[in-house]
N, C-alpha and C. Protein backbone atom coordinates (compact mmCIF):
# COMPACT_ATOMS: atom_id res chain seq x y z
N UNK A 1 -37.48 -74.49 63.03
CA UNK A 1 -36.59 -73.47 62.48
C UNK A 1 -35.77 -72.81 63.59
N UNK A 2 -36.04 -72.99 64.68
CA UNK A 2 -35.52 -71.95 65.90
C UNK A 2 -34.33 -72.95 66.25
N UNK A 3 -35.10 -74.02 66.35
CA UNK A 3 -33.87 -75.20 66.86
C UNK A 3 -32.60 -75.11 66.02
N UNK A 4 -33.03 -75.15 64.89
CA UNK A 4 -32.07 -75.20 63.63
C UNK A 4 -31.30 -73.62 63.39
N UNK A 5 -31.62 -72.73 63.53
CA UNK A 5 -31.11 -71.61 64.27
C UNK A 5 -30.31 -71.30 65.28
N UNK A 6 -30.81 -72.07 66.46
CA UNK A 6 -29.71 -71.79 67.59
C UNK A 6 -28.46 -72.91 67.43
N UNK A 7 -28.71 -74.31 66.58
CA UNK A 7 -27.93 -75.02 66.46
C UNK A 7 -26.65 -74.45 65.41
N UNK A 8 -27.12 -73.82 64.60
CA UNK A 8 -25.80 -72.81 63.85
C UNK A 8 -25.47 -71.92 64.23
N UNK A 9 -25.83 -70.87 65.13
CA UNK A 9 -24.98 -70.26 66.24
C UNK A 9 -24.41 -70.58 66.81
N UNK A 10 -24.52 -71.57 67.49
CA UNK A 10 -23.71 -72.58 68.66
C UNK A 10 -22.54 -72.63 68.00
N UNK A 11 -22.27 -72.65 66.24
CA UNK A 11 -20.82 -73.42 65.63
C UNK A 11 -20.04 -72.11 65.52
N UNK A 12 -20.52 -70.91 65.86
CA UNK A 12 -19.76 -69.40 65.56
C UNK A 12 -19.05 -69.36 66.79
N UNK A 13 -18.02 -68.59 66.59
CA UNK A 13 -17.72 -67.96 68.06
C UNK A 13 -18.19 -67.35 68.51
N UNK A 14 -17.85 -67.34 70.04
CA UNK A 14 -18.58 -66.72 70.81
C UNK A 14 -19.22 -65.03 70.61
N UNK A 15 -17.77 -64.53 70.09
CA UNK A 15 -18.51 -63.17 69.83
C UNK A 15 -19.30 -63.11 68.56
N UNK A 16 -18.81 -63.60 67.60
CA UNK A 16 -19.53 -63.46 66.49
C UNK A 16 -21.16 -63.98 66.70
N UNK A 17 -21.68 -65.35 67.54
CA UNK A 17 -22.79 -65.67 68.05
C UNK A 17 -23.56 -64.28 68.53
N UNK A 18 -22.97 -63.63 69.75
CA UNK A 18 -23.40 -62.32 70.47
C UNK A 18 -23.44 -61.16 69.61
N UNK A 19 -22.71 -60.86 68.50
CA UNK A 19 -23.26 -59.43 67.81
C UNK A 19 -24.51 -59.87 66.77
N UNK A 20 -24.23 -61.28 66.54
CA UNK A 20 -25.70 -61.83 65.28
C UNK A 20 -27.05 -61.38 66.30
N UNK A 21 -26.89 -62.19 67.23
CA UNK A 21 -27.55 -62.26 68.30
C UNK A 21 -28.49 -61.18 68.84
N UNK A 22 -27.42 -60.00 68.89
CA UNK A 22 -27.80 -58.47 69.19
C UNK A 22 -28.33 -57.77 68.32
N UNK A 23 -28.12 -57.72 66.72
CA UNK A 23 -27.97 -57.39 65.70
C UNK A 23 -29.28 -57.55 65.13
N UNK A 24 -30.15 -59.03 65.67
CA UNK A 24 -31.21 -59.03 65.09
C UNK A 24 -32.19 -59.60 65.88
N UNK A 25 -31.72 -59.33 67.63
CA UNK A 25 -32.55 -59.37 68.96
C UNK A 25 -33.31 -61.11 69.13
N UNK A 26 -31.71 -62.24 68.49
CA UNK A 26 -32.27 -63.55 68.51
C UNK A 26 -32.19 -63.95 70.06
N UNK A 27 -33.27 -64.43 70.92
CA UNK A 27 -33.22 -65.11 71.86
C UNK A 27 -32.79 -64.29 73.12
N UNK A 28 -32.86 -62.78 72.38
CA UNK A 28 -32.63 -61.64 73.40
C UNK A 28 -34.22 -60.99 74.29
N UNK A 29 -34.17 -60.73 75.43
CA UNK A 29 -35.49 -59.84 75.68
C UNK A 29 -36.28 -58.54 75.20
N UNK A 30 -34.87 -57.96 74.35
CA UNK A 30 -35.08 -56.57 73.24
C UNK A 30 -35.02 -56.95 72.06
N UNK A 31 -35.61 -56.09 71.26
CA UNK A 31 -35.85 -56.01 69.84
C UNK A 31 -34.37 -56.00 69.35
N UNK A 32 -33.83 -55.51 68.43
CA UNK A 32 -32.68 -55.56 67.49
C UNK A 32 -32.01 -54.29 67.66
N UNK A 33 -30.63 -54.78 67.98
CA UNK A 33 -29.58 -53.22 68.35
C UNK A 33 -29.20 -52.76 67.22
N UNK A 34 -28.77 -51.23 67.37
CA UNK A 34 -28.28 -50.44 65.87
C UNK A 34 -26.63 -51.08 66.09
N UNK A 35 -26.27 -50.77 64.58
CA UNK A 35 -24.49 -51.00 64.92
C UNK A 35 -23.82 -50.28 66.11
N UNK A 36 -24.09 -49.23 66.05
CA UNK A 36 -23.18 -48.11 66.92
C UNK A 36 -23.37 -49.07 68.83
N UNK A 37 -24.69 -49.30 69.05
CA UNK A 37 -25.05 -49.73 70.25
C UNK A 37 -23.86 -51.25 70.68
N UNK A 38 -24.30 -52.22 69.49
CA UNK A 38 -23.27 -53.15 69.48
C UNK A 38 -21.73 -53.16 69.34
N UNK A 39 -20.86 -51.94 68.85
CA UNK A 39 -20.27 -51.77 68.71
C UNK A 39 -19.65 -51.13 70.21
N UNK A 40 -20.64 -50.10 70.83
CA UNK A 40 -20.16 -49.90 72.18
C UNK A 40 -19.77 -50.79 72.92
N UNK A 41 -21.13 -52.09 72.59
CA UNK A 41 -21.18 -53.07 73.97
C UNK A 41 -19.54 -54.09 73.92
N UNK A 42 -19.77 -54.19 72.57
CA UNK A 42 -18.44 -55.56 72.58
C UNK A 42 -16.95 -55.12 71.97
N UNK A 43 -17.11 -53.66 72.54
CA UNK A 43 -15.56 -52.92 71.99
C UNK A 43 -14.89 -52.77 70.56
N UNK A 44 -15.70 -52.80 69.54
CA UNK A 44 -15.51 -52.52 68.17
C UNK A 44 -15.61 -51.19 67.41
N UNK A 45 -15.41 -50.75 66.61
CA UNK A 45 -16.15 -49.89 65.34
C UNK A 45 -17.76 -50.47 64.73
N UNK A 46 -18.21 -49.67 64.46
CA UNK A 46 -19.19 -49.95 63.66
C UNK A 46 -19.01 -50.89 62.55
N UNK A 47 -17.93 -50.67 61.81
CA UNK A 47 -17.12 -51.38 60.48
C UNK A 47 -16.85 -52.52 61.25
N UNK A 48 -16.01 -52.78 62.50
CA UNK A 48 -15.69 -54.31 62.69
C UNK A 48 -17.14 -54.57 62.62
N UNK A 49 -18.16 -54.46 63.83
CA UNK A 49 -19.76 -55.15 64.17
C UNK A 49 -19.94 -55.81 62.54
N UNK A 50 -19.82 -54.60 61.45
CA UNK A 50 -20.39 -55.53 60.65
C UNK A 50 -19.65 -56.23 59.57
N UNK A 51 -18.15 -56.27 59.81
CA UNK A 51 -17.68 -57.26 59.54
C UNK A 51 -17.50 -58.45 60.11
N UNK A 52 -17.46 -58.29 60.95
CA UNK A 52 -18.01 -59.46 62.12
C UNK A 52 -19.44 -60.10 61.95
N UNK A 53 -20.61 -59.26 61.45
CA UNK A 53 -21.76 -59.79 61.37
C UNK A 53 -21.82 -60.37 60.19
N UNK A 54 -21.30 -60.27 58.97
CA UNK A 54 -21.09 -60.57 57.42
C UNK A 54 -20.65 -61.88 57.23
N UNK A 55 -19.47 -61.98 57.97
CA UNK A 55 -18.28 -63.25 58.15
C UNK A 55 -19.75 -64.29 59.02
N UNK A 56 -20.35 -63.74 60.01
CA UNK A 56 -20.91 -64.98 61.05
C UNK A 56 -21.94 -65.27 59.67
N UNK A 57 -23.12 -64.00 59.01
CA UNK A 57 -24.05 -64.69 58.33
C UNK A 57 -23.72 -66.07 57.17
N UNK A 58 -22.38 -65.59 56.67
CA UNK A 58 -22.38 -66.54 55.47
C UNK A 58 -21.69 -67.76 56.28
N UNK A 59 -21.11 -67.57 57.23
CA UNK A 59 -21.01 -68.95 57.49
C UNK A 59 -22.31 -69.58 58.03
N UNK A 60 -23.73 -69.05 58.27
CA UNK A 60 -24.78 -69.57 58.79
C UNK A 60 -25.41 -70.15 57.42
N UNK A 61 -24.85 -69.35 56.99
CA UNK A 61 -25.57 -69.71 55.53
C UNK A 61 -24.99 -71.47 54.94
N UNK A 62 -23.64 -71.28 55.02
CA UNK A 62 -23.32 -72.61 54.64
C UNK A 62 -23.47 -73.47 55.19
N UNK A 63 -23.84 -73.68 57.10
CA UNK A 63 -23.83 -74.40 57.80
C UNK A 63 -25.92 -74.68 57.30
N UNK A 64 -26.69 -74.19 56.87
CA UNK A 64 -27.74 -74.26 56.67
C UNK A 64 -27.53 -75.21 55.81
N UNK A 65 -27.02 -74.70 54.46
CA UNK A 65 -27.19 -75.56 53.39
C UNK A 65 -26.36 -76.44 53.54
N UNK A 66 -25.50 -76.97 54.26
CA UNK A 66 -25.40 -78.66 54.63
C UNK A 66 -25.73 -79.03 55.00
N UNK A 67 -26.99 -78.60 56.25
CA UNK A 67 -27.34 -79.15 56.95
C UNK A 67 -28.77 -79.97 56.05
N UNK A 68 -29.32 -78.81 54.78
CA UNK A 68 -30.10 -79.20 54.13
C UNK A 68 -30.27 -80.28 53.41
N UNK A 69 -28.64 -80.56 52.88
CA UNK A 69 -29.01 -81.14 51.57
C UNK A 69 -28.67 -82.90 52.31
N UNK A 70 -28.14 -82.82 53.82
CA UNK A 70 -28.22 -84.27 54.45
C UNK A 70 -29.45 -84.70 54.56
N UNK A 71 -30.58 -83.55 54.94
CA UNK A 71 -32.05 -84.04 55.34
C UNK A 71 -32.14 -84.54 53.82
């Protein structure tokens, strides 16, 4: 599952990879950042972070379920 995880991040952009990333402390040494924190780090609003985080999930989502229905 992790493999298959970092392999659909890899297809986001770069930033969108880094606020998912931050957002829910994947493959990070800390636990999971609040919006406001992520929003400092990568120069946004709170509102972009999580429009930015919305747009990356559902595309993880679709890149899942193709990846599913090939297995």
């Amino acid at each position: 599952l992790r493999e298959k995880i970092r392999r659909i991040l890899a297809t986001l952009s770069p930033r969108t990879e880094k606020i998912i990333r931050l957002r829910f402390g994947i493959g990070e040494p800390y636990e999971e950042m609040t919006l406001q924190k992520i929003a400092d780090q990568v120069g946004l609003t709170k509102m972009g972070v999580t429009l930015v985080q919305n747009k990356g999930l559902l595309k993880m989502k679709k890149k899942g379920d193709l990846d599913d229905s090939r297995a």
